[in-house]
C-alpha atoms as a PDB file:
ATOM      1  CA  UNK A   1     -20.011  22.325 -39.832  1.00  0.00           C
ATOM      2  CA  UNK A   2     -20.835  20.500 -36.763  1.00  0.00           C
ATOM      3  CA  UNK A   3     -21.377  22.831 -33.876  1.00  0.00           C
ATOM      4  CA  UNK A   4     -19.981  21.437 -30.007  1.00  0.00           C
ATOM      5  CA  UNK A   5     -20.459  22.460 -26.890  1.00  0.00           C
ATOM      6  CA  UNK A   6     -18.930  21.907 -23.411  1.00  0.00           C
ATOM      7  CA  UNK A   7     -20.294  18.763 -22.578  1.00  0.00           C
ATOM      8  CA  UNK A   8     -19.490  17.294 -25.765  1.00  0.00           C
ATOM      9  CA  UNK A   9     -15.978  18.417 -25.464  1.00  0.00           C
ATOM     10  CA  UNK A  10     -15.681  16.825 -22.110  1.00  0.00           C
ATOM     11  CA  UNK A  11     -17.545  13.526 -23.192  1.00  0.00           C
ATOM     12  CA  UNK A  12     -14.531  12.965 -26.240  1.00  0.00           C
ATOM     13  CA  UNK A  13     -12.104  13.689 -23.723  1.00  0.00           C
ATOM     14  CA  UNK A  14     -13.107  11.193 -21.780  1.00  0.00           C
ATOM     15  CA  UNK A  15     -14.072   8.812 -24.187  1.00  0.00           C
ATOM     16  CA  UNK A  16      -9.953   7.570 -24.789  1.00  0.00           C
ATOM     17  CA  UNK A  17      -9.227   7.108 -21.010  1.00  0.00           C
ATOM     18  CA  UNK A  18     -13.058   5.398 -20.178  1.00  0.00           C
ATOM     19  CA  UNK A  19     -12.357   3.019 -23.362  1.00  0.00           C
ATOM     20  CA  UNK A  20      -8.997   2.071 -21.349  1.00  0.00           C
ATOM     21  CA  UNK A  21      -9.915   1.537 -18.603  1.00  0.00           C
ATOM     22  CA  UNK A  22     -12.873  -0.601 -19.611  1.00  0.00           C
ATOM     23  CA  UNK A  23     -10.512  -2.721 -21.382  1.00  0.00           C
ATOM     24  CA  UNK A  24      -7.716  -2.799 -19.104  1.00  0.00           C
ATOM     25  CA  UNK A  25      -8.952  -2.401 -15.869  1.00  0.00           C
ATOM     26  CA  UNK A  26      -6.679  -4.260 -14.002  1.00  0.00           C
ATOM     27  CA  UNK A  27      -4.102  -1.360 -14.878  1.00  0.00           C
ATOM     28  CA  UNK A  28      -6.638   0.685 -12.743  1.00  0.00           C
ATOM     29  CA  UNK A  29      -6.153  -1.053  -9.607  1.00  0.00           C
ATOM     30  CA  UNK A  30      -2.570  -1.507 -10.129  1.00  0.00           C
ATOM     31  CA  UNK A  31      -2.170   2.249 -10.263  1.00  0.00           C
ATOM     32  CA  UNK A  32      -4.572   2.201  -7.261  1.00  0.00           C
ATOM     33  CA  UNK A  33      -2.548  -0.182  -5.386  1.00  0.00           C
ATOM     34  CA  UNK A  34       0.367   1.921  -6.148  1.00  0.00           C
ATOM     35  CA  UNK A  35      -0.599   5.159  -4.144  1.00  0.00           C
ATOM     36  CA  UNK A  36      -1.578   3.392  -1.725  1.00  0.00           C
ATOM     37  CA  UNK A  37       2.144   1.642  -1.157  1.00  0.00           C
ATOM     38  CA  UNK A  38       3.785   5.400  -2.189  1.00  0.00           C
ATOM     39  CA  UNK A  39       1.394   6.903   0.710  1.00  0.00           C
ATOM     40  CA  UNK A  40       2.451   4.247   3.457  1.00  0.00           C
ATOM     41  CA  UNK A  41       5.755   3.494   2.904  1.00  0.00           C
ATOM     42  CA  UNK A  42       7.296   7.359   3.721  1.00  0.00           C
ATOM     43  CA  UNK A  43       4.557   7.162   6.955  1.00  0.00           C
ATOM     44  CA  UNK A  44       6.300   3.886   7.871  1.00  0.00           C
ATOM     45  CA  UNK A  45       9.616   5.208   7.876  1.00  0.00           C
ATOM     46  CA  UNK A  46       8.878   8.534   9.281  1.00  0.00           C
ATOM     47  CA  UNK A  47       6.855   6.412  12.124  1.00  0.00           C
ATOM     48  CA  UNK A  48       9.658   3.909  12.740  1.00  0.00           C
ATOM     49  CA  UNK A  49      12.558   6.941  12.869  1.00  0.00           C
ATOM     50  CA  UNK A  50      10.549   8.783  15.563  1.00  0.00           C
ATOM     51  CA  UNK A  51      10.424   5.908  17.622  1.00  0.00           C
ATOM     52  CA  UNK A  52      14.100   5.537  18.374  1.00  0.00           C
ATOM     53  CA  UNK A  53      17.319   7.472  19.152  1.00  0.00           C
ATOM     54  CA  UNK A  54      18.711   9.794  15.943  1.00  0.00           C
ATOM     55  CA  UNK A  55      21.749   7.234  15.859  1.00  0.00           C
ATOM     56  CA  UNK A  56      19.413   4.203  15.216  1.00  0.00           C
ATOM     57  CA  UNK A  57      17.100   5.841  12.435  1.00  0.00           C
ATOM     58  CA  UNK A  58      19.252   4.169   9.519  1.00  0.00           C
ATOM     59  CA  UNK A  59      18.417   1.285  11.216  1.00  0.00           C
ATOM     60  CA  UNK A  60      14.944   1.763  11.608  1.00  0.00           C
ATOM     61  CA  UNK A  61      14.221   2.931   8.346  1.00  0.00           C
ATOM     62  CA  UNK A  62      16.272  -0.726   6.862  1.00  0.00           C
ATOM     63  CA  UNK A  63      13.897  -2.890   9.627  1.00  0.00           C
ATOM     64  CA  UNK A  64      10.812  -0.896   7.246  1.00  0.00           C
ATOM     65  CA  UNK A  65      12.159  -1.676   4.275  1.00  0.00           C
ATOM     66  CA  UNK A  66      13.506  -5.416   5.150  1.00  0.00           C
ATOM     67  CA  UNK A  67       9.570  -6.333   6.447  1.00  0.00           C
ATOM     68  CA  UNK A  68       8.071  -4.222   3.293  1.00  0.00           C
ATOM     69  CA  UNK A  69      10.774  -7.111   0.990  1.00  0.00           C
ATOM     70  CA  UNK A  70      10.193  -9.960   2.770  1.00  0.00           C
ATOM     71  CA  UNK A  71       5.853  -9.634   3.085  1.00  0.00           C
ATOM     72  CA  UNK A  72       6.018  -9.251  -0.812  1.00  0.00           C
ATOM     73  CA  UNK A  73       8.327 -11.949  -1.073  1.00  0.00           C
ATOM     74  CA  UNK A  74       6.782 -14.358   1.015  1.00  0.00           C
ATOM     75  CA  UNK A  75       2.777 -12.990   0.937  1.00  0.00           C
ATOM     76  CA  UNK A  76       2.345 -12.518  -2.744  1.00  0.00           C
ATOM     77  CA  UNK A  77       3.370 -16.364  -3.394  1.00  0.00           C
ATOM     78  CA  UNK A  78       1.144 -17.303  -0.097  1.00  0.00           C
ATOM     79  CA  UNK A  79      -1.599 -15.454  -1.076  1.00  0.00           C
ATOM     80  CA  UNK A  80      -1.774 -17.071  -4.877  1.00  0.00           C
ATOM     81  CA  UNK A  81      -1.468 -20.700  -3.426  1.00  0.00           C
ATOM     82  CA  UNK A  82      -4.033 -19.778  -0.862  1.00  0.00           C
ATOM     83  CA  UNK A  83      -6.097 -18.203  -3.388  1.00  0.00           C
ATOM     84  CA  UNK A  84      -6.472 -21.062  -5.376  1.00  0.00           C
ATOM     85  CA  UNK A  85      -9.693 -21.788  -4.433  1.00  0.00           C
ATOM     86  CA  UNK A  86     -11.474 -18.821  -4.115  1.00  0.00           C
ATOM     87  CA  UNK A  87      -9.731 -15.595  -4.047  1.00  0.00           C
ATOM     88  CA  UNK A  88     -12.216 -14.304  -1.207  1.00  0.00           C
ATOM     89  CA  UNK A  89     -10.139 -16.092   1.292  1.00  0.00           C
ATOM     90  CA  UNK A  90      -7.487 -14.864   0.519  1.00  0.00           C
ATOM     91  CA  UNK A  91      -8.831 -11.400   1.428  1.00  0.00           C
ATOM     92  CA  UNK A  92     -10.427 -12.705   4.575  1.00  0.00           C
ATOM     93  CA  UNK A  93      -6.543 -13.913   5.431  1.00  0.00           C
ATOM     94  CA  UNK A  94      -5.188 -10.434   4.713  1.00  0.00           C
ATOM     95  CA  UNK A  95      -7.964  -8.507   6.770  1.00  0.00           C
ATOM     96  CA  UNK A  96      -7.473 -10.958   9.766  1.00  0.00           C
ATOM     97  CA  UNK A  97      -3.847 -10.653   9.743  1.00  0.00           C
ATOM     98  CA  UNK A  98      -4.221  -6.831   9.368  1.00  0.00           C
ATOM     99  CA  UNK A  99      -6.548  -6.454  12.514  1.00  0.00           C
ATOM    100  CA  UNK A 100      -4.445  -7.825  15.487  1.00  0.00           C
ATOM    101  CA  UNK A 101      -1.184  -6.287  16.339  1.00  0.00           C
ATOM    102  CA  UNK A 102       1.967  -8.000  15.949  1.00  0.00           C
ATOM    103  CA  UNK A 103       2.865 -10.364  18.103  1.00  0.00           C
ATOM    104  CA  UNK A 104       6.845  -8.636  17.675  1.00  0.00           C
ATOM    105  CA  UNK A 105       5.178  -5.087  19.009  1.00  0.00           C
ATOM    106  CA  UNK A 106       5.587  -5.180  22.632  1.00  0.00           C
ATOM    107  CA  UNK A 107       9.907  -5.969  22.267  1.00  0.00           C
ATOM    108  CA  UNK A 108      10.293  -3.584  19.381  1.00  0.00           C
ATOM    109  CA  UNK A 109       9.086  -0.791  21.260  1.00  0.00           C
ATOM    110  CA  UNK A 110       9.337  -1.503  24.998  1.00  0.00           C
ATOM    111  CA  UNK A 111      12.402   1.529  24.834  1.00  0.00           C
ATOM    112  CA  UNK A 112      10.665   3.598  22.662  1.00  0.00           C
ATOM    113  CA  UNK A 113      10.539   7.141  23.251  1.00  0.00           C
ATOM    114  CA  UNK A 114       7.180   9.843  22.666  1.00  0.00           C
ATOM    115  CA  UNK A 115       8.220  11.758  19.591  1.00  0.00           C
ATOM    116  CA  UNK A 116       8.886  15.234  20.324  1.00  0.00           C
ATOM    117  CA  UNK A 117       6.637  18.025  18.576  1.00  0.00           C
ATOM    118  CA  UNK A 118       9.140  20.892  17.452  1.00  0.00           C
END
């Protein structure tokens, strides 16, 4: 009878899952990628509904949504033509685009109002 102890136990365990993801590691980042999205988008809506009036939060929360559509629409087949060359610049486009505020900011929230702390 072969005798185990913790460490054992815990290496098997984690022999299945390691195995995975060494073969399909992409499913890694995809899972990654996927918090990430579930953790901003309910920060971007709760952002964009303190910002205006309670009778325009519908609407903020659909401007959200409409930008979240359209930068997968338009940046996922922009970022795969770009990317055709070397994929690094394609990352070099996203983290320039991410740093500087959009150009849009100033007239979406020239009426904004501080959100009140209850």
């Amino acid at each position: 009878m072969q005798h185990f102890d913790q460490l054992d136990v815990v290496g098997i365990g984690l022999r299945q899952p390691l195995a995975f993801l060494a073969v399909h590691g992409h499913t890694a980042t995809r899972v990654l990628a996927a918090a990430g999205a579930a953790l901003y988008t309910p920060t971007a809506n709760a952002v964009a509904t303190s910002l205006v009036e309670p009778e325009r939060r519908g609407r903020a929360i659909a401007v959200v949504m409409g930008g979240l559509t359209v930068a997968t629409a338009l940046g996922v087949p922009l970022g795969t033509w770009i990317g055709r060359t070397d994929w690094r610049l394609t990352m070099w486009l996203v983290t320039a685009l991410a740093s500087r505020p959009s150009p849009a900011w100033p007239c979406c929230c020239a009426n904004s109002r501080t959100p009140s702390r209850h």
